[in-house]
Protein backbone atom coordinates (compact mmCIF):
# COMPACT_ATOMS: atom_id res chain seq x y z
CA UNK A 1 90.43 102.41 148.15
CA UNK A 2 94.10 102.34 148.38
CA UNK A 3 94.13 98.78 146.43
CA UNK A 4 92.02 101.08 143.00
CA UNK A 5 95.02 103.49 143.96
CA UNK A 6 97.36 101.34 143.42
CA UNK A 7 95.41 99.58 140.38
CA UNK A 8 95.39 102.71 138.59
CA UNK A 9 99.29 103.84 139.14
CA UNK A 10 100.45 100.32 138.07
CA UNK A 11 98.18 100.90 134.54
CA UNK A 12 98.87 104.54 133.80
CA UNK A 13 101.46 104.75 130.95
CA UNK A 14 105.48 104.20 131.04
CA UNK A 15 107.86 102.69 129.13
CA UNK A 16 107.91 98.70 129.21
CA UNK A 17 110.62 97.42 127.69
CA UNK A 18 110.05 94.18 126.10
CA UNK A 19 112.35 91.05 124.38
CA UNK A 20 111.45 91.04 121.02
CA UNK A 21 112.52 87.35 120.54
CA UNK A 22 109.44 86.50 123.05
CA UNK A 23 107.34 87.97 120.17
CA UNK A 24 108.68 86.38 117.69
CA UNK A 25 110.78 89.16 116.42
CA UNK A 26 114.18 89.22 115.04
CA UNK A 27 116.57 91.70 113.68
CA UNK A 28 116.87 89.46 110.32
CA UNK A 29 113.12 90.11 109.61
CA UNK A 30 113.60 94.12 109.53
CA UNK A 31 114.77 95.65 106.01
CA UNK A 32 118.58 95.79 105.55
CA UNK A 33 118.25 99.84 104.75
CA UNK A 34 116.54 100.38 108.41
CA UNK A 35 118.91 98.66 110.30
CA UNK A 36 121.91 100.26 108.32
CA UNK A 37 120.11 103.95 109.17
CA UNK A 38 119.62 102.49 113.20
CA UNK A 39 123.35 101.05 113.38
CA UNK A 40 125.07 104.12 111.54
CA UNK A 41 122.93 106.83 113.64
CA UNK A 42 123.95 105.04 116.92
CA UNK A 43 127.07 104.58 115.63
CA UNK A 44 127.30 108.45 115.51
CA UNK A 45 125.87 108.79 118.76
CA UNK A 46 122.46 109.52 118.08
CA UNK A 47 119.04 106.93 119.61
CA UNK A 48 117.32 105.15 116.41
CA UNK A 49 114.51 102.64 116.45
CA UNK A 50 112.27 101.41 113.81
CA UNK A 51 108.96 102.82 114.66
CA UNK A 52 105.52 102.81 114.07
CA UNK A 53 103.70 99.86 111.27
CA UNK A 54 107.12 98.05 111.01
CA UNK A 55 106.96 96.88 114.20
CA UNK A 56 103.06 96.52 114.97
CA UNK A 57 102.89 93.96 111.73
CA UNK A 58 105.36 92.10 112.81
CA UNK A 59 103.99 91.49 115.93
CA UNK A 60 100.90 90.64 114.04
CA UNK A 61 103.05 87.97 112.15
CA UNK A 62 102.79 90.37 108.96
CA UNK A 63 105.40 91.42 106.36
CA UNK A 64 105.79 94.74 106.62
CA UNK A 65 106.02 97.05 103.73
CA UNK A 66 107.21 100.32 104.86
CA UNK A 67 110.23 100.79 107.73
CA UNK A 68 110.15 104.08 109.38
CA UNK A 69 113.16 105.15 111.52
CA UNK A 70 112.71 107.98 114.46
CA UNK A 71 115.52 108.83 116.24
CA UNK A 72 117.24 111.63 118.58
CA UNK A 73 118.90 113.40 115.68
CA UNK A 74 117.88 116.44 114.13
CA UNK A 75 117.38 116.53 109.83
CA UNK A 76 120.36 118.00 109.85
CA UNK A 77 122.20 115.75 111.77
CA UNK A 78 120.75 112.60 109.49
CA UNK A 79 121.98 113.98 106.71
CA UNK A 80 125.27 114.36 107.75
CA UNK A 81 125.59 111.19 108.44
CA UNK A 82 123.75 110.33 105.44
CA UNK A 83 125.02 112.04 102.60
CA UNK A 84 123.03 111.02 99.71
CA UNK A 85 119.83 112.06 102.08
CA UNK A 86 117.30 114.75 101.40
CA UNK A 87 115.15 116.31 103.39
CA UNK A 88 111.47 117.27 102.45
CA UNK A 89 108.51 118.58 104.24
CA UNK A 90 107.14 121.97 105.63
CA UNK A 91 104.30 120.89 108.10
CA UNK A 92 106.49 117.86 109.65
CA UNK A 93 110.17 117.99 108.26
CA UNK A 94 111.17 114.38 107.05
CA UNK A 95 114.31 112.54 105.58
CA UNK A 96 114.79 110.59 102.96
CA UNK A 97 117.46 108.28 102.84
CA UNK A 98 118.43 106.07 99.94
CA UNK A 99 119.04 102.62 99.33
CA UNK A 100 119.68 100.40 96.20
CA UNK A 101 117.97 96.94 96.65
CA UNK A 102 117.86 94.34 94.32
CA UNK A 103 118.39 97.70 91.58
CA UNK A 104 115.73 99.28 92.81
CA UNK A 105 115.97 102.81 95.13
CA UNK A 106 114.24 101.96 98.00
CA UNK A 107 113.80 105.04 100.53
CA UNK A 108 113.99 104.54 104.44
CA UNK A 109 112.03 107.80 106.27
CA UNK A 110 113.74 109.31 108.98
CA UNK A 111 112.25 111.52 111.80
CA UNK A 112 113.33 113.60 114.38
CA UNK A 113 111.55 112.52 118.08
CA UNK A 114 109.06 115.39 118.42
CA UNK A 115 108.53 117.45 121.36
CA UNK A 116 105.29 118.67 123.16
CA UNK A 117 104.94 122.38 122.16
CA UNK A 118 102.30 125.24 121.37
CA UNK A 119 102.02 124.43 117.90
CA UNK A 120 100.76 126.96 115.47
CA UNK A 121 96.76 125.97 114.91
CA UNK A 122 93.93 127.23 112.37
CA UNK A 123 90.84 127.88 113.67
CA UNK A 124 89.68 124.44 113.73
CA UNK A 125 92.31 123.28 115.96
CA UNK A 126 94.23 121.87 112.78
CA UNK A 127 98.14 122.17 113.45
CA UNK A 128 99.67 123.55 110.54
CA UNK A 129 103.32 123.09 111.43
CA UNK A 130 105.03 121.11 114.09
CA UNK A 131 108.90 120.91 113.84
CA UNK A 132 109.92 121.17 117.55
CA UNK A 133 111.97 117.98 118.70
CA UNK A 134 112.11 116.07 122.14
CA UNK A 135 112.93 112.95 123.95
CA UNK A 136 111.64 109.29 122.61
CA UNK A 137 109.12 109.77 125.91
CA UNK A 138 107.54 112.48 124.06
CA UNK A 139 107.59 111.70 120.62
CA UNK A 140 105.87 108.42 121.72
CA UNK A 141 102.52 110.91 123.42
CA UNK A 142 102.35 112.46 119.98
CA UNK A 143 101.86 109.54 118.02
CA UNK A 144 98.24 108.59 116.90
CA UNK A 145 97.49 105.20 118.12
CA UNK A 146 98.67 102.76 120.80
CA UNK A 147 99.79 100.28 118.31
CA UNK A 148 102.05 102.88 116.87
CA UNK A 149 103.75 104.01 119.63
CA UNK A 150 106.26 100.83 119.55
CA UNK A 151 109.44 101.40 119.04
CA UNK A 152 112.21 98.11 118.35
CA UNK A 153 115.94 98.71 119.16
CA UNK A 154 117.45 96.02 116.55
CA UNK A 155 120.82 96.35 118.56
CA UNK A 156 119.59 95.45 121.47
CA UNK A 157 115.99 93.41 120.22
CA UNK A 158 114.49 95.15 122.45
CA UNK A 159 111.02 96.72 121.92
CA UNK A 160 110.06 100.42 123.77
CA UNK A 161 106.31 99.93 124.51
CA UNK A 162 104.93 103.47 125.96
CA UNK A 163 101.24 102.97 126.13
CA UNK A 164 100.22 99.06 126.39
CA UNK A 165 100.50 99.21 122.25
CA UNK A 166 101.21 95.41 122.82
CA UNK A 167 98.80 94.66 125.28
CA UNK A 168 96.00 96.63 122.72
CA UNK A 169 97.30 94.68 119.66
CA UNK A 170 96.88 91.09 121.54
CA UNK A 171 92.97 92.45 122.70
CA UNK A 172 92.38 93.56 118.73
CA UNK A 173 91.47 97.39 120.12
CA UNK A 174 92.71 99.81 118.39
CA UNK A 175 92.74 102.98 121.03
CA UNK A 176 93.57 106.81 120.26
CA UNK A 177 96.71 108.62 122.45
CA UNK A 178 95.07 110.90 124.76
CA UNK A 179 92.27 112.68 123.96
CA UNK A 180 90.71 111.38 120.91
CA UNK A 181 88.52 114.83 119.96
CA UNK A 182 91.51 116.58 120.48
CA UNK A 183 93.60 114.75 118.45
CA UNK A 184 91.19 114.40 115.40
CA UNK A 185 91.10 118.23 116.05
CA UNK A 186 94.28 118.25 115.72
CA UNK A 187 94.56 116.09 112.36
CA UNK A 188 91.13 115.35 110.79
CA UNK A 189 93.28 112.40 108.87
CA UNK A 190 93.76 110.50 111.63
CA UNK A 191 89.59 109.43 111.37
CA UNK A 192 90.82 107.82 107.87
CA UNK A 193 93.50 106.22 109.51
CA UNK A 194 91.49 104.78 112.19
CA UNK A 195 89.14 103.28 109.58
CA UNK A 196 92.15 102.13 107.32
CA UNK A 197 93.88 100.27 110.55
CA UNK A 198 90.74 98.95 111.75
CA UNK A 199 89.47 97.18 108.69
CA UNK A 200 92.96 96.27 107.58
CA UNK A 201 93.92 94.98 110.83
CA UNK A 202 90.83 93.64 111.95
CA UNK A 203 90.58 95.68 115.54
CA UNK A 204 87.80 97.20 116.82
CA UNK A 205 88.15 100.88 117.70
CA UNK A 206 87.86 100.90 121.28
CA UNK A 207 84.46 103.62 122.28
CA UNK A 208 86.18 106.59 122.80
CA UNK A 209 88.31 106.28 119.61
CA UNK A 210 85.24 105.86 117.50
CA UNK A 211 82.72 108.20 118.77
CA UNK A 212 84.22 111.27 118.47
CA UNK A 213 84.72 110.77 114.46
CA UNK A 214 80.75 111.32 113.25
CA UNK A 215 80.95 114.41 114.84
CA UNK A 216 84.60 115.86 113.63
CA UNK A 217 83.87 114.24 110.18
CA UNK A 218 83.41 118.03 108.78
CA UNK A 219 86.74 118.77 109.78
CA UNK A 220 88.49 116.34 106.53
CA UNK A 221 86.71 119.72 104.47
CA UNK A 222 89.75 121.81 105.42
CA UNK A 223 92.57 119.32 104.39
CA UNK A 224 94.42 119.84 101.07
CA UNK A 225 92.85 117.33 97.93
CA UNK A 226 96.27 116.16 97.29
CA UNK A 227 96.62 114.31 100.91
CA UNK A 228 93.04 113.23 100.84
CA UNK A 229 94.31 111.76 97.74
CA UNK A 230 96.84 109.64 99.73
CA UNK A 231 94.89 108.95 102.24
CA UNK A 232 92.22 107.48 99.69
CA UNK A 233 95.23 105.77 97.95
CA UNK A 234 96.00 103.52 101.29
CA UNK A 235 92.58 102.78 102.05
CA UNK A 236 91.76 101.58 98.31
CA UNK A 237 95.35 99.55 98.37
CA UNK A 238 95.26 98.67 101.79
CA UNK A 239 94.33 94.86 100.81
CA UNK A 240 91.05 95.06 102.67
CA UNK A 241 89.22 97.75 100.14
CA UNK A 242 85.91 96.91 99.97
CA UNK A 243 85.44 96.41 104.21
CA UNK A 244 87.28 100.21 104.39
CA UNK A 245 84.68 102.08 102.07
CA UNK A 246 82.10 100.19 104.16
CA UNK A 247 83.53 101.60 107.28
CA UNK A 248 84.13 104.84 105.93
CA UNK A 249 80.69 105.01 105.23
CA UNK A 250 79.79 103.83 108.58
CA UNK A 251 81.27 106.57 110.20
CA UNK A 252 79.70 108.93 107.74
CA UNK A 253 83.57 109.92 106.94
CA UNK A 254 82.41 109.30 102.81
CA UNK A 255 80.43 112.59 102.54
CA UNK A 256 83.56 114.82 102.81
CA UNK A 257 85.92 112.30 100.96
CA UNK A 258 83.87 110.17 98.12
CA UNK A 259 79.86 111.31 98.41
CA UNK A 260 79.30 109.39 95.26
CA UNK A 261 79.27 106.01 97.30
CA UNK A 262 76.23 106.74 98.46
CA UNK A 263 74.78 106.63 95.21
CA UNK A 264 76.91 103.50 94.26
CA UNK A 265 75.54 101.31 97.09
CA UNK A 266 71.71 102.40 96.25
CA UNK A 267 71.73 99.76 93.51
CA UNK A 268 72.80 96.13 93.63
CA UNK A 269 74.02 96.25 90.17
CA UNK A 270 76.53 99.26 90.66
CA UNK A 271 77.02 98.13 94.01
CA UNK A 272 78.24 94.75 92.94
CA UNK A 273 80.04 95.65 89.97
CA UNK A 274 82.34 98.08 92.76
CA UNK A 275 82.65 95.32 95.21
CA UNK A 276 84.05 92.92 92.35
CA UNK A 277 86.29 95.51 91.67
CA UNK A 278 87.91 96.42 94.74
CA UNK A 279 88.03 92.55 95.50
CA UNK A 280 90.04 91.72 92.44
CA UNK A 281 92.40 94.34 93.41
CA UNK A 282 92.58 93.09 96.82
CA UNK A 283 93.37 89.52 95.19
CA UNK A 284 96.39 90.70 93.38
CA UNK A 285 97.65 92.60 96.16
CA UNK A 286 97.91 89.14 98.69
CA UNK A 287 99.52 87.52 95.64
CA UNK A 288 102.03 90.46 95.51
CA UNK A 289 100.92 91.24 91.58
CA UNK A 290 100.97 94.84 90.34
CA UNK A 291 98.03 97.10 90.89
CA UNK A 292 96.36 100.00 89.02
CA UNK A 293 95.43 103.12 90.46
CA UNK A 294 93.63 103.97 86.86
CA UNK A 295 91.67 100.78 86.67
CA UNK A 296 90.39 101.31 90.32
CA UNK A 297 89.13 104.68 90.17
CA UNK A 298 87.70 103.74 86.44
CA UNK A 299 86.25 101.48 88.45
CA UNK A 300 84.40 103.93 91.19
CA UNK A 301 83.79 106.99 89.15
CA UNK A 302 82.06 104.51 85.98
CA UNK A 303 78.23 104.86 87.12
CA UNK A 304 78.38 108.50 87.52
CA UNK A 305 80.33 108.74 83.63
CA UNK A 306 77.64 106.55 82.57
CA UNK A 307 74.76 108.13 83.63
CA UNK A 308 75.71 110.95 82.00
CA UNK A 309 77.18 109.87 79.00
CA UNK A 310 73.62 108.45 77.67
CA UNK A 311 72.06 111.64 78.66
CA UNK A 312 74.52 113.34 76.95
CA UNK A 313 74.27 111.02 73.96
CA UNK A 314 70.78 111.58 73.26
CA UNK A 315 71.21 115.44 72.87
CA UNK A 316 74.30 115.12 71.21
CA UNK A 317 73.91 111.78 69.08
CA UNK A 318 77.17 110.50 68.53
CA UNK A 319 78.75 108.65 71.15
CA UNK A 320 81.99 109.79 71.35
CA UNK A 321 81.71 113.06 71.92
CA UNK A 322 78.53 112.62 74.61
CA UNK A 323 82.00 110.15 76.63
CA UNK A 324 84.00 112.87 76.28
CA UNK A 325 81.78 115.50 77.56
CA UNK A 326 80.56 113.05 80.77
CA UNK A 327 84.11 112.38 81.98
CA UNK A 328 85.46 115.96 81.93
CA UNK A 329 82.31 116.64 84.29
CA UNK A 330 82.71 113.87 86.66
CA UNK A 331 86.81 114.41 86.43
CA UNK A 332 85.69 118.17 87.87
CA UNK A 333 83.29 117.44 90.56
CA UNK A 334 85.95 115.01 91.50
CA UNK A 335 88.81 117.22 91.48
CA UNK A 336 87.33 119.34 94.37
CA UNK A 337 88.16 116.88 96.86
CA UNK A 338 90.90 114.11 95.51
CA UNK A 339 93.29 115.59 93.41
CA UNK A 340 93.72 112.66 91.20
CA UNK A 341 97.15 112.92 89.89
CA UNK A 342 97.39 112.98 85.84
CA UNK A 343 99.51 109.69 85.54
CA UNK A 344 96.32 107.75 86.84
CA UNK A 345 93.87 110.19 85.53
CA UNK A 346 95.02 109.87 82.02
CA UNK A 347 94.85 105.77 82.55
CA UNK A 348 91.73 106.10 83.86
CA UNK A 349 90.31 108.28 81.05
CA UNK A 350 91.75 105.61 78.57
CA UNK A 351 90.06 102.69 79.80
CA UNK A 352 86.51 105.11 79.82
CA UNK A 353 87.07 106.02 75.93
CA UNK A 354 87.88 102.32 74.82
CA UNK A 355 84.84 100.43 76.00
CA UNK A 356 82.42 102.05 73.26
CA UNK A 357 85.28 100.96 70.96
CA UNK A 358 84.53 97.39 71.92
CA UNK A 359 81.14 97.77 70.12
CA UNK A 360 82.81 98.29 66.79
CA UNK A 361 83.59 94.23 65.15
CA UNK A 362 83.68 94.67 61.28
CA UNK A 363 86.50 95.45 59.41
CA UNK A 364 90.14 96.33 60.78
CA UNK A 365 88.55 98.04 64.00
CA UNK A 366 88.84 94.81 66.07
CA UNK A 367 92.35 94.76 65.36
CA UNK A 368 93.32 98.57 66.13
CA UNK A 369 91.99 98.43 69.51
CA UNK A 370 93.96 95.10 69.91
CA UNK A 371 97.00 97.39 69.25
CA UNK A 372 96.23 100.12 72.14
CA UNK A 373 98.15 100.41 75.21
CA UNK A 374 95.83 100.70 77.79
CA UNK A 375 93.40 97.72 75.58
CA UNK A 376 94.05 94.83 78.18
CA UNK A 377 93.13 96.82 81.34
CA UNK A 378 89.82 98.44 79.42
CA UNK A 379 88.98 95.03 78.03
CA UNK A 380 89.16 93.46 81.98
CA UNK A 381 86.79 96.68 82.82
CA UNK A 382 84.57 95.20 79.57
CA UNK A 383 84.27 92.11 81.54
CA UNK A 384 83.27 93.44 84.98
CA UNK A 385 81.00 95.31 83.32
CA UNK A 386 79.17 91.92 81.72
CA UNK A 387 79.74 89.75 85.04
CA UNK A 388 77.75 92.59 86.96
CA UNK A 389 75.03 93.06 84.42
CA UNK A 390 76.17 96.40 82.64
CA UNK A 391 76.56 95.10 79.38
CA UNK A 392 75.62 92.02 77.14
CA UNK A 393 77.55 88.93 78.17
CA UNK A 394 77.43 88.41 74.34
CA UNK A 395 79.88 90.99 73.50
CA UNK A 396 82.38 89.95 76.08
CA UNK A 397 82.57 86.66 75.12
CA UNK A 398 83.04 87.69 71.41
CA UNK A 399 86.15 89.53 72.66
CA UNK A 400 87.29 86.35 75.43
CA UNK A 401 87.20 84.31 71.89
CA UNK A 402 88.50 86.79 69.70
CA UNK A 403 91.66 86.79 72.08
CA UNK A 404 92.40 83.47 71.76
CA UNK A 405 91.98 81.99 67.92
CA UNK A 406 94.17 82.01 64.92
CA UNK A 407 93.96 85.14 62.34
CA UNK A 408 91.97 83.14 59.86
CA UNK A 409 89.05 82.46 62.81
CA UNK A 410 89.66 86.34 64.24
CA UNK A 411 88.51 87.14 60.20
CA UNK A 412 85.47 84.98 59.67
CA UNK A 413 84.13 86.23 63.47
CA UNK A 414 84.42 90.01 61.81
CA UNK A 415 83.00 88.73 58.81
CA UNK A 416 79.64 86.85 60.85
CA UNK A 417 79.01 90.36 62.82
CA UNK A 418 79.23 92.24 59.74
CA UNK A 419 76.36 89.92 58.24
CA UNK A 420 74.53 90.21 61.45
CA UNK A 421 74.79 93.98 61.14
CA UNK A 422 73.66 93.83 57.35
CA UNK A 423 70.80 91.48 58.21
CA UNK A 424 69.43 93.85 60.71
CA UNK A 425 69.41 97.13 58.67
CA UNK A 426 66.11 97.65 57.21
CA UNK A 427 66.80 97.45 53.33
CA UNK A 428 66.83 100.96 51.91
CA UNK A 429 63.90 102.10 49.38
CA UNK A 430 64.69 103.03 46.07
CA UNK A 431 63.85 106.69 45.36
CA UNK A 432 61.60 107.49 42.24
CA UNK A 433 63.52 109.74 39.92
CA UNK A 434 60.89 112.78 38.33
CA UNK A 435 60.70 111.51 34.50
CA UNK A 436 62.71 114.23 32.57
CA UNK A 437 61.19 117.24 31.57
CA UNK A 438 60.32 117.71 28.00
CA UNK A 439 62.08 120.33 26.38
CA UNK A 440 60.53 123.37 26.56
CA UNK A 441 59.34 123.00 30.71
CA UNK A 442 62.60 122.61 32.03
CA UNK A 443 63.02 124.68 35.22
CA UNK A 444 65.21 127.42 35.01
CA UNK A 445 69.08 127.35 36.53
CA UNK A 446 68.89 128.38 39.75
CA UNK A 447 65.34 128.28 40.01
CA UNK A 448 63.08 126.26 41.53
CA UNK A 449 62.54 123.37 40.46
């Protein structure tokens, strides 16, 4: 009895305070902007540790790509000491502070350590604004997950473990700060990010963090489009795409967020053309090579723009127009839950309208789409499209050729499919022309005739 007394006092939470060397961490691994913010704050009096992701993938022997400061000054406070800082937020007040790397502004977040407090709530328990500040102790309890609750002192190289984050990161768990109903309660998002970290990560969510989230899933219905948006924006770039949408979908978190994938993932051709696509993005991500936002979500909205589109066509007739009219309805349903911004949107929409153009080989067409902007990013969606079965093989492989041969061989290809085309058209009949009437019969103008 008094030995499980003891057992469970020695495991109950408190700060360990750990040598980062030991883990294999050291200050010339952080990001020069983070450890100015950390050495100018204490500097000025004020505790500052990077926080949160920064230090978890590092102890995961991963390059981190955002560094998050909290510390034991106010907003106001930062920016004093940081001038050129701004500070943004209503629901959790946040500040920005500037740095020029390599001539690039790169921004280091800043927050305040928050306190435990009543916070203003809506009826589902949501907190709708939370700007009351505490000690580190504190601000470490209101953090999501164990992992993130680490906190690395890069004067000292010390790291500020408050609930076994280390110990859960070494076991692969990924565990929820107190109460994990309450806390979902609290912020539905932090189901998405428990899918996200899991799958990117590779930790299991330990029982209690993962059962609650079936149940709360309802609750994402209440947060704003435009964060959903975010939060869909890290799980499709997270580098491990294709194993978050299957989680998601697990934990029946894709009916409030993205109900089409349902529908994707009923057949294997849809379902593999999406897989291939989220893959390929995940490629160029661990080789560090840009990304597109438009080209992905071309990518996941594309079966429901093509369903409709040849329904649309055969009431309408022309193709064009019937494309048109199918994206503006998927781009609506859509809208009601991710408020895709207009930048990708637009990018998106271009890549949609070109592949139809692809159909057109004879005469200068060929050449004009070879001129558009977007033409290299719809012609890669061309050839998903023909890997995964959507559309003849053929006609991206006329295009993979017509890439890469001189201007005389580009002409004579145009010239072949225009023969082709000719050859196929059933040759037209001659109309018989009435012999003229003789004079006397002829109808009368206007008449019938």
């Amino acid at each position: 009895m008094i030995r499980k007394l003891i057992g469970r006092v020695l495991r109950r939470p408190g700060k360990r305070v750990l040598h980062a060397k030991h883990y294999g961490i050291r200050r010339e691994q952080l990001h020069a902007g983070a450890l100015k913010v950390c050495d100018r704050l204490q500097d000025a009096g004020y505790e500052a540790y990077v926080v949160g992701g920064a230090v978890r993938d590092l102890l995961l022997g991963r390059s981190p790509k955002d560094f998050d400061v909290a510390t034991s000054a106010t907003p106001e406070q930062v920016k004093h000491v940081f001038h050129r800082a701004r500070i943004i937020g209503r629901r959790f007040r946040i500040v920005h502070v500037p740095f020029w790397e390599h001539g690039q502004e790169e921004i280091i977040e800043v927050t305040t350590f928050r306190g435990a407090s009543d916070a203003p709530t809506d009826e589902s328990g949501r907190i709708l604004r939370d700007n009351v500040y505490g000690s580190i102790e504190e601000d470490a309890a209101r953090r999501d997950f164990t992992v993130n609750a680490l906190y690395y002192d890069p004067s000292r190289e010390e790291i500020l473990d408050f609930h076994r984050g280390v110990d859960d990161l070494q076991n692969r768990k990924l565990a929820m700060i107190g109460d994990p109903a309450l806390r979902y309660r609290e912020d539905p998002v932090r189901m998405l990010r428990a899918v996200r970290l899991s799958a990117k990560l590779g930790l299991r969510m330990a029982p209690a963090t993962g059962k609650p989230i079936a149940e709360h899933a309802r609750l994402l219905e209440n947060i704003p489009s435009a964060r959903l948006f975010d939060e869909m924006m890290k799980l499709l770039f997270s580098g491990r795409a294709w194993d978050c949408l299957m989680l998601l979908r697990e934990q029946g978190l894709h009916r409030p967020l993205f109900p089409l994938l349902d529908k994707l993932l009923s057949e294997p051709k849809t379902m593999r053309f999406l897989q291939r696509a989220l893959q390929a993005t995940d490629q160029r991500i661990a080789e560090d090579k840009p990304v597109s936002a438009g080209y992905l979500f071309a990518a996941l909205l594309w079966h429901e723009v093509e369903v409709l589109w040849h329904k649309k066509q055969e009431a309408l007739g022309y193709p064009v127009p019937a494309l048109i009219e199918a994206m503006n309805e998927v781009d609506e349903q859509v809208s009601r839950r991710l408020a895709i911004p207009n930048r990708y949107g637009a990018a998106m929409k271009e890549i949609w309208l070109l592949q139809p153009r692809f159909e057109q080989r004879v005469g200068t067409r060929p050449f004009r789409l070879l001129e558009q902007a977007r033409f290299r990013a719809a012609y890669d969606f061309l050839l998903l499209r023909a890997e995964c079965g959507l559309v003849e093989q053929e006609l991206a492989d006329w295009w993979t050729q017509f890439l890469h041969v001189d201007g005389e061989t580009r002409s004579a290809m145009i010239a072949r499919v225009g023969n082709s085309v000719r050859s196929d058209k059933k040759p037209r009949r001659k109309r018989s022309r009435k012999p003229r009437a003789e004079a006397g019969t002829a109808a009368e103008p206007g008449g019938d005739s």
